[in-house]
C-alpha atoms as a PDB file:
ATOM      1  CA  UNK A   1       0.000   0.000   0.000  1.00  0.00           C
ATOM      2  CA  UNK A   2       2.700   2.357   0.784  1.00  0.00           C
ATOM      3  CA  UNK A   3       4.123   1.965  -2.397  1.00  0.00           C
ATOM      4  CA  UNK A   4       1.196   2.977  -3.912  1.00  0.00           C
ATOM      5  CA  UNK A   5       0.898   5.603  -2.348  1.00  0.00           C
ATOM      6  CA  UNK A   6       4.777   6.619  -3.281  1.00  0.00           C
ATOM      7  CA  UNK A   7       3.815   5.792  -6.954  1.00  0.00           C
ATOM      8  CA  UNK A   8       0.719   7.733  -7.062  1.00  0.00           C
ATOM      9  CA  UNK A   9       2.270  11.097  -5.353  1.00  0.00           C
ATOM     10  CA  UNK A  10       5.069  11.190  -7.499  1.00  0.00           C
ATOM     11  CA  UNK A  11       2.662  10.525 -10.334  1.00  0.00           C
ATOM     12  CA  UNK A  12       0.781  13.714  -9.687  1.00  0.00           C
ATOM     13  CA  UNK A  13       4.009  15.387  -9.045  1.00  0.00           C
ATOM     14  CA  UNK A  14       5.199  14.943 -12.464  1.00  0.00           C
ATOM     15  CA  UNK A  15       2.013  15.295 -13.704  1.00  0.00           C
ATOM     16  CA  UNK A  16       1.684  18.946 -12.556  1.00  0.00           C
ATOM     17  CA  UNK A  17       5.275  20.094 -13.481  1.00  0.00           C
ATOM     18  CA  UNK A  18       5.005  18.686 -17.054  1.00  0.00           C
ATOM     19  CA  UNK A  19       1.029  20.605 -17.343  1.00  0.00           C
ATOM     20  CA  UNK A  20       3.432  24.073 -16.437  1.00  0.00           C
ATOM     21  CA  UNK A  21       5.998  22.912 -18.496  1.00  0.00           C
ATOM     22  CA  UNK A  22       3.845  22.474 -21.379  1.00  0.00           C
ATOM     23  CA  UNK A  23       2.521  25.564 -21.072  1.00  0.00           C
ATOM     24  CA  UNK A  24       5.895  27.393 -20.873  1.00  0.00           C
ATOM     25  CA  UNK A  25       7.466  26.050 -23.393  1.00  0.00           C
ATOM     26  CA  UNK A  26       5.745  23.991 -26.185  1.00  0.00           C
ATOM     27  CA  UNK A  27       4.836  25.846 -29.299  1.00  0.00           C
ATOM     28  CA  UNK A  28       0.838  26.776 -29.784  1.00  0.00           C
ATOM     29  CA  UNK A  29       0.512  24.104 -32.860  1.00  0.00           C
ATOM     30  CA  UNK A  30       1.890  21.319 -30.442  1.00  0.00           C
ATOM     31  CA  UNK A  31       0.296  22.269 -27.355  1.00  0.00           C
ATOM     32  CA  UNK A  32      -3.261  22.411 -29.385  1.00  0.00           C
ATOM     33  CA  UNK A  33      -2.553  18.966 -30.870  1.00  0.00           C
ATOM     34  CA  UNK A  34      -1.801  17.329 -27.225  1.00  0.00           C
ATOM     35  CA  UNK A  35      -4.444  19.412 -25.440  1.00  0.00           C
ATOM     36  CA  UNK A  36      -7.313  18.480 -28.129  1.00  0.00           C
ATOM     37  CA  UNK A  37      -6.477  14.853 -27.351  1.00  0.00           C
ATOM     38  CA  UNK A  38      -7.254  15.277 -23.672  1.00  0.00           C
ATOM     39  CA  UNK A  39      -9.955  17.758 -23.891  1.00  0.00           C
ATOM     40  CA  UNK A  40     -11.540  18.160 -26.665  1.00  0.00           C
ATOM     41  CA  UNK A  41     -11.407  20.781 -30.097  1.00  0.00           C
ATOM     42  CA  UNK A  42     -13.682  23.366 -28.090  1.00  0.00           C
ATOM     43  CA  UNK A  43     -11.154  23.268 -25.371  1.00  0.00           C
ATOM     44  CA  UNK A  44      -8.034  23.518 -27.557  1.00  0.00           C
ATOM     45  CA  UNK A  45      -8.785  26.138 -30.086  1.00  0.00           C
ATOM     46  CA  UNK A  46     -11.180  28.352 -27.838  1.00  0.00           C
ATOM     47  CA  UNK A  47      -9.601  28.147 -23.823  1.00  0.00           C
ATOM     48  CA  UNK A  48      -5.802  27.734 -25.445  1.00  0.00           C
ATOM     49  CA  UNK A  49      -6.710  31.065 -27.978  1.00  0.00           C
ATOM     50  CA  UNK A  50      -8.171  32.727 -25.012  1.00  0.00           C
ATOM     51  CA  UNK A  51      -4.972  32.336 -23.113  1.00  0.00           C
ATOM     52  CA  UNK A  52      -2.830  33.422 -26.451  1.00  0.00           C
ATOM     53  CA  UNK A  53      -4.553  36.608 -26.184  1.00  0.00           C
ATOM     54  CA  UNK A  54      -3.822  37.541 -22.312  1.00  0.00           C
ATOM     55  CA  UNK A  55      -0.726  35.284 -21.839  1.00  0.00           C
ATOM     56  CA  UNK A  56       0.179  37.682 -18.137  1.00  0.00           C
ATOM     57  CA  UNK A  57      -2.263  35.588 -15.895  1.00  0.00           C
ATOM     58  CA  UNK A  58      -2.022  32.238 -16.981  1.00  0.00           C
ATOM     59  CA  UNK A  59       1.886  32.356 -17.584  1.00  0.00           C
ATOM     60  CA  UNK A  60       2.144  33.744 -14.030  1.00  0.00           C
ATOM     61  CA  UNK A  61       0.206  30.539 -12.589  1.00  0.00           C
ATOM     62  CA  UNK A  62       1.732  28.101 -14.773  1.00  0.00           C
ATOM     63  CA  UNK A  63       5.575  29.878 -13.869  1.00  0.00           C
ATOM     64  CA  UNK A  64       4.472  29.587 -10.128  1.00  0.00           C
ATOM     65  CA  UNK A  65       2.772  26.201 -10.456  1.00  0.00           C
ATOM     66  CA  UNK A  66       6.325  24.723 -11.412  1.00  0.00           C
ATOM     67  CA  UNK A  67       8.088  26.025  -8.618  1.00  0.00           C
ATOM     68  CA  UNK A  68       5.335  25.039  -6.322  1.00  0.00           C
ATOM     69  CA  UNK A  69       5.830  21.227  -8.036  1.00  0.00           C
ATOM     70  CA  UNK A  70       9.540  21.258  -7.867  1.00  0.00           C
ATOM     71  CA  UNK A  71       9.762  22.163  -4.454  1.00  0.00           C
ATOM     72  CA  UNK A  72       7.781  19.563  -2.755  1.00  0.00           C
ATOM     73  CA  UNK A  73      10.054  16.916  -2.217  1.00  0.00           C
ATOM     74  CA  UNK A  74      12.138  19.405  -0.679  1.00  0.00           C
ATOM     75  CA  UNK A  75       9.833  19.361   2.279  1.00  0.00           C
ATOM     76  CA  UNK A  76      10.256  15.687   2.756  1.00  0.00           C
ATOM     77  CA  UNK A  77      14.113  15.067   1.794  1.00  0.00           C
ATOM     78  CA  UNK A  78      15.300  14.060   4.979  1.00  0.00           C
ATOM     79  CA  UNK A  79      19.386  14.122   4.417  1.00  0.00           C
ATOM     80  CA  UNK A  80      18.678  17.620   3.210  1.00  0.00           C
ATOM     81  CA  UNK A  81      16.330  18.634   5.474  1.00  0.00           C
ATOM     82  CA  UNK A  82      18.965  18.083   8.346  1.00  0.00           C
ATOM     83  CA  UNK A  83      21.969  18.883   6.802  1.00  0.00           C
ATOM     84  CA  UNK A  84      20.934  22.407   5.358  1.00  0.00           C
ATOM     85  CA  UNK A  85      18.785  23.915   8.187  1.00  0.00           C
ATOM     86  CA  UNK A  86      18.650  27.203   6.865  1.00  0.00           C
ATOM     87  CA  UNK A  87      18.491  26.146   3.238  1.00  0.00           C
ATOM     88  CA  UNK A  88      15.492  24.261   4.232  1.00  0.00           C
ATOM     89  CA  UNK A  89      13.701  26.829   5.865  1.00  0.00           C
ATOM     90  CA  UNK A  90      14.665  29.381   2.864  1.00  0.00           C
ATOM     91  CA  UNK A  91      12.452  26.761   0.800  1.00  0.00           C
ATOM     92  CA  UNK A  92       9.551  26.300   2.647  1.00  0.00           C
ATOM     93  CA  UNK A  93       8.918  29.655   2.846  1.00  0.00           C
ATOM     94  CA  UNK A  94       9.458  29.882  -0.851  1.00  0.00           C
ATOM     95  CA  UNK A  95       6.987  27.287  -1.257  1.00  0.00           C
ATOM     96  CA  UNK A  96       4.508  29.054   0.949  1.00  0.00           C
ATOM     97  CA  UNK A  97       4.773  32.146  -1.134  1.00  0.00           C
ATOM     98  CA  UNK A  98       4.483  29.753  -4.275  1.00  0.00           C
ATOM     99  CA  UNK A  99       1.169  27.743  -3.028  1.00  0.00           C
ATOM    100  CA  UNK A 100      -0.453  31.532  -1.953  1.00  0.00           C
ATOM    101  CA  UNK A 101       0.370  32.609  -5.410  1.00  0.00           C
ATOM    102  CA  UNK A 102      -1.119  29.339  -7.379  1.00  0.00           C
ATOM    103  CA  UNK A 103      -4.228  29.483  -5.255  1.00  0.00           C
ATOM    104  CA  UNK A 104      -4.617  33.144  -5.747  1.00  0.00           C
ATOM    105  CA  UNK A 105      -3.640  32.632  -9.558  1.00  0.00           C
ATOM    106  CA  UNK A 106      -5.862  29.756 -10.022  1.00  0.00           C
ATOM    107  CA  UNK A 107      -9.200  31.840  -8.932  1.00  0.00           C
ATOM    108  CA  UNK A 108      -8.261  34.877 -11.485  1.00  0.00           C
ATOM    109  CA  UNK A 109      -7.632  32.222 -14.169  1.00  0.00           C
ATOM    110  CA  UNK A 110     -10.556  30.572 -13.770  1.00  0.00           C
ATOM    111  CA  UNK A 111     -12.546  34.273 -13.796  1.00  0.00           C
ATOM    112  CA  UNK A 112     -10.538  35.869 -16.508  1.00  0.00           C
ATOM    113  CA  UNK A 113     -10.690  32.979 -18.903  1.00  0.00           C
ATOM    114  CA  UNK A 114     -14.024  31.913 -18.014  1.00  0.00           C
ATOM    115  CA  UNK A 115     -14.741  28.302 -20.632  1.00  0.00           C
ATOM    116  CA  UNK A 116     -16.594  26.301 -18.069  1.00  0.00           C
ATOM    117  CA  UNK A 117     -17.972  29.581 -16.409  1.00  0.00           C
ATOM    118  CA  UNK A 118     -19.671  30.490 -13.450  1.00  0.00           C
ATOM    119  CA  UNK A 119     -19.459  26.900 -12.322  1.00  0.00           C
ATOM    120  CA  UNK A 120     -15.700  27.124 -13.115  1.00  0.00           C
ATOM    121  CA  UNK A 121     -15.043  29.701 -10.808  1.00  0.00           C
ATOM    122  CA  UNK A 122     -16.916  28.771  -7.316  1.00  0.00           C
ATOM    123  CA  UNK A 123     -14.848  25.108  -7.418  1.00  0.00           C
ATOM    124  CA  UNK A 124     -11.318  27.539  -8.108  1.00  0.00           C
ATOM    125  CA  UNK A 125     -12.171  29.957  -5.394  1.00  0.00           C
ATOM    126  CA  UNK A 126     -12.820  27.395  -2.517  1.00  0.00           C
ATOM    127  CA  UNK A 127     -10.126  24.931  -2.732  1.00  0.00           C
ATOM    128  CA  UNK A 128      -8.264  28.435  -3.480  1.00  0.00           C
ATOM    129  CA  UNK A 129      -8.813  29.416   0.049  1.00  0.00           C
ATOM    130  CA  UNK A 130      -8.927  25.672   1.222  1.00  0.00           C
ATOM    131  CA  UNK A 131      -5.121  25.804   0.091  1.00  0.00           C
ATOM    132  CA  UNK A 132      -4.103  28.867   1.341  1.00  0.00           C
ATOM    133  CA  UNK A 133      -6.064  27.864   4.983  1.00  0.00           C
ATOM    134  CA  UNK A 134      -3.848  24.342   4.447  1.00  0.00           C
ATOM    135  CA  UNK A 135      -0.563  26.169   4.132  1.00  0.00           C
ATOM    136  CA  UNK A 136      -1.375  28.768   6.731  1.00  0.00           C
ATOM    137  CA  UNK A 137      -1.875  25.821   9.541  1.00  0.00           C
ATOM    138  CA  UNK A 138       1.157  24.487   7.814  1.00  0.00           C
ATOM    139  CA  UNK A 139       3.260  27.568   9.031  1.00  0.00           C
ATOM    140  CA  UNK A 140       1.002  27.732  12.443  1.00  0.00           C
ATOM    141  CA  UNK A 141       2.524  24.462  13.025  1.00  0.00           C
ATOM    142  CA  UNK A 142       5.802  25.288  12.574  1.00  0.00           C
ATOM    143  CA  UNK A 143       5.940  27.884  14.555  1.00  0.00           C
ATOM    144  CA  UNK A 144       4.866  26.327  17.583  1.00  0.00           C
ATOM    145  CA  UNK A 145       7.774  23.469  16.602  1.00  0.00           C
ATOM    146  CA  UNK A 146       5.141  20.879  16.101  1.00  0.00           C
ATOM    147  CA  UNK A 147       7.161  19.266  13.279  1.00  0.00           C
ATOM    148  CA  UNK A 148       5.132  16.277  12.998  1.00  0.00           C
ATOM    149  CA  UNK A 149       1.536  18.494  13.166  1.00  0.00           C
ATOM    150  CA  UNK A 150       3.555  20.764  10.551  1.00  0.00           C
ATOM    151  CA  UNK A 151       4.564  17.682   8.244  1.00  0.00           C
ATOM    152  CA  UNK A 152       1.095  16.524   7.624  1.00  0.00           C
ATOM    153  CA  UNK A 153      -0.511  20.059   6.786  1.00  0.00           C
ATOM    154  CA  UNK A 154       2.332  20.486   4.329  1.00  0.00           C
ATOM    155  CA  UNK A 155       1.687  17.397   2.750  1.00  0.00           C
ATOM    156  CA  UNK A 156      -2.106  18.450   2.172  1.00  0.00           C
ATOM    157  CA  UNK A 157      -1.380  21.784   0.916  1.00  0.00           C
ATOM    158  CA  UNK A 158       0.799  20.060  -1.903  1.00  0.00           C
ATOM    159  CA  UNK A 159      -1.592  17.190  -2.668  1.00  0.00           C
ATOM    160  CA  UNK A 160      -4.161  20.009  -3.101  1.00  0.00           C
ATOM    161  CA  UNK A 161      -2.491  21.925  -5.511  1.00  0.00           C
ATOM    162  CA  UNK A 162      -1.286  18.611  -7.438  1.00  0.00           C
ATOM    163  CA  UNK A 163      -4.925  18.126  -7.989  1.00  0.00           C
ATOM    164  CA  UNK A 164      -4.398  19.475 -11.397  1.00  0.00           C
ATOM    165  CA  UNK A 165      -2.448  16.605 -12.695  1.00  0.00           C
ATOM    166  CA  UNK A 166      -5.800  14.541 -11.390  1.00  0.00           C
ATOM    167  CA  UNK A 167      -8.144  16.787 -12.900  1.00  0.00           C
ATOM    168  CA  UNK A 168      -6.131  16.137 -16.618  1.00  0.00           C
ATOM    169  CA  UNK A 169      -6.863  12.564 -16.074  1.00  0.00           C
ATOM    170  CA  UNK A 170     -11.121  13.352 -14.965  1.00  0.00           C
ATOM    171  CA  UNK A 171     -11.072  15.412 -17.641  1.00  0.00           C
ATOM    172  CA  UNK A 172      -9.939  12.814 -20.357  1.00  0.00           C
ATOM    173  CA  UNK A 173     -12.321  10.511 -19.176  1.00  0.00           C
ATOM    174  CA  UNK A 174     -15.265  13.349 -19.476  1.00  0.00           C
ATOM    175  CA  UNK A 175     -14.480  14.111 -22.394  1.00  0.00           C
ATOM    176  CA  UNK A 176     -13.022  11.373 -24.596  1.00  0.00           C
ATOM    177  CA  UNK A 177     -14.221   8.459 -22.923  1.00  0.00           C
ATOM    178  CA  UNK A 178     -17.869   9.258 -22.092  1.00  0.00           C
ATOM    179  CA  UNK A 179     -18.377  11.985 -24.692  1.00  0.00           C
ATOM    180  CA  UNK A 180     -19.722  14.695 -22.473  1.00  0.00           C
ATOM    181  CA  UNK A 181     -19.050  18.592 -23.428  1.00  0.00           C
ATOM    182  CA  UNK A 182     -15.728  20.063 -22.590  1.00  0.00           C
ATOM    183  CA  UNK A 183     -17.246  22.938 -20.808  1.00  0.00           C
ATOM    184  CA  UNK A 184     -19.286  20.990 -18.723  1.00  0.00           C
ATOM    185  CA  UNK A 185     -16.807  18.747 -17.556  1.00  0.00           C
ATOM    186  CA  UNK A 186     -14.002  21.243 -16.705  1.00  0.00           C
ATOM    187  CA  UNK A 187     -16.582  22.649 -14.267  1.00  0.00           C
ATOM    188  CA  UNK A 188     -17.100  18.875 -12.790  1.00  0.00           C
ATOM    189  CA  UNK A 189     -13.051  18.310 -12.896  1.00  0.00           C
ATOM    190  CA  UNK A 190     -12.122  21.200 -10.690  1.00  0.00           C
ATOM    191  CA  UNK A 191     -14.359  19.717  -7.857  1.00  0.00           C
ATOM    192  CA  UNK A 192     -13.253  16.216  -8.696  1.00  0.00           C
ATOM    193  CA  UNK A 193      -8.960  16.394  -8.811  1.00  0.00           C
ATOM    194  CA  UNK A 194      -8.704  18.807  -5.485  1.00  0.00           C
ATOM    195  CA  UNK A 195     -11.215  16.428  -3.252  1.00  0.00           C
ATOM    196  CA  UNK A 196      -9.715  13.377  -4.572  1.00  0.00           C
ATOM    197  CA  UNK A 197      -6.223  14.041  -3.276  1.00  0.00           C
ATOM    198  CA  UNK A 198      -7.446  15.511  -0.711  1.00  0.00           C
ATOM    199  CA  UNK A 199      -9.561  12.378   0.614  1.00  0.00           C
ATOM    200  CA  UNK A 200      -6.641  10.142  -0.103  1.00  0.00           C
ATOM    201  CA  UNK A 201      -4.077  12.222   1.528  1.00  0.00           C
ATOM    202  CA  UNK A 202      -6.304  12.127   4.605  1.00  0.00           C
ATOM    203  CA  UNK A 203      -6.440   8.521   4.479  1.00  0.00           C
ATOM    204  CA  UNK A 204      -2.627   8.316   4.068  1.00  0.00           C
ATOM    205  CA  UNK A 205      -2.170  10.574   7.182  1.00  0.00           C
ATOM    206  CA  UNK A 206      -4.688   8.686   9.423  1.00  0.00           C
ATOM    207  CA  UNK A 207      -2.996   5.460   8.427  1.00  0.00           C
ATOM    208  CA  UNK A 208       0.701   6.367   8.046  1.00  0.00           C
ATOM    209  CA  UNK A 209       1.032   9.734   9.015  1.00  0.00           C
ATOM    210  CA  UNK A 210       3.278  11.974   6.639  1.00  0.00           C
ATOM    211  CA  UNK A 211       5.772  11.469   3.450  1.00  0.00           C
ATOM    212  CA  UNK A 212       8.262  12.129   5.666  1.00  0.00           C
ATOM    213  CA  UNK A 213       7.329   9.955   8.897  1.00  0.00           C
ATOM    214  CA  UNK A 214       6.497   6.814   6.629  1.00  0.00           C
ATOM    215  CA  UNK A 215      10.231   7.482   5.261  1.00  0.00           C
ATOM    216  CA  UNK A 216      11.389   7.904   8.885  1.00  0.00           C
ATOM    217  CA  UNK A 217      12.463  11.744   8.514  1.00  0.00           C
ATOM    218  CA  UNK A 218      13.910  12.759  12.271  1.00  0.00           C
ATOM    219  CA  UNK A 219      12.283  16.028  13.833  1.00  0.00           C
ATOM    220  CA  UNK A 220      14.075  18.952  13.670  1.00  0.00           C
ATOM    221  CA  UNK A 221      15.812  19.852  17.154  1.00  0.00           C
END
């Protein structure tokens, strides 16, 4: 089971940073092509052109959603983690100010390019907050030197925001699979990636506790 678990967060992990990467640096023609096959046409030529025309937003989100995804396992490298104190500090707040940025990204994006809506945006805004509220307890933690308390709120702030690699996957299945409309389902997937990680990270914590205590990280002194 634990391996599982291992498999599936570093599945989402890559997931997300390749999503960013994608966006950063494949050319429209290819990124159309490989979004249509996930999506859907409506999705690739309308949501992709809308983002062509006001690149700011969704370039800011998608620059911030990498480093968000690339510092993770920072947070749970234990040889690091004790060797470079300060180093490791420097990072987690860095990824604090990265997850407040996605989460406050994510909620314009979904208002400013609007394809699934009004029922886009109310899904965005509340696990928006829901991650910010996860990282602040995150930090509460910390400061009070309850590593272990601190450990597990990390580890839900970052299986929140990897719910994006999860809602790729809903959103194939939506779409290609059982032939519903793009715009439709995008509303649905936002709900659907966030509260799925977020039920099984729960589960993990209850049963193993964090990344880092099932790897048998040491508390900071």
């Amino acid at each position: 089971m634990r391996r599982f678990g291992y498999a599936y967060f570093f599945a989402v992990l890559v997931g997300t940073l390749l999503i960013g990467l994608e966006h950063l640096f494949l050319p429209m023609t290819v990124r159309v092509s490989t979004v249509q096959g996930v999506a859907g046409h409506d999705y690739a030529i309308n949501q992709l052109g809308a983002f062509a025309r006001k690149p700011f937003l969704i370039g800011l989100h998608a620059v911030f959603g990498v480093l968000f995804a690339s510092m993770i396992p920072m947070q749970f490298w234990r040889a690091f983690r004790r060797k470079f104190r300060s180093a490791h500090k420097l990072i987690g707040w860095m990824f604090a100010v990265s997850t407040v940025v996605v989460a406050v990204t994510g909620i314009g994006v979904s208002y400013v390019y609007p394809f699934a809506g009004r029922a886009g945006v109310v899904p965005n805004l509340i696990f928006g907050l829901i991650l910010i509220g996860l990282m602040a307890t995150a930090i509460d933690h910390a400061r009070k030197r309850e590593i272990a308390k601190h450990e597990e709120w990390v580890l839900r702030a970052a299986m929140c925001g990897l719910g994006i690699a999860l809602s790729r996957l809903y959103l194939m299945i939506l779409v290609q699979w059982l032939g519903l409309p793009a715009r439709e389902s995008m509303a649905q997937v936002f709900w659907l990636g966030a509260s799925t990680n977020l039920l099984l990270v729960e589960l993990w914590i209850r049963r193993y506790g964090t990344v880092a205590k099932g790897l048998r990280v040491s508390k900071l002194s």
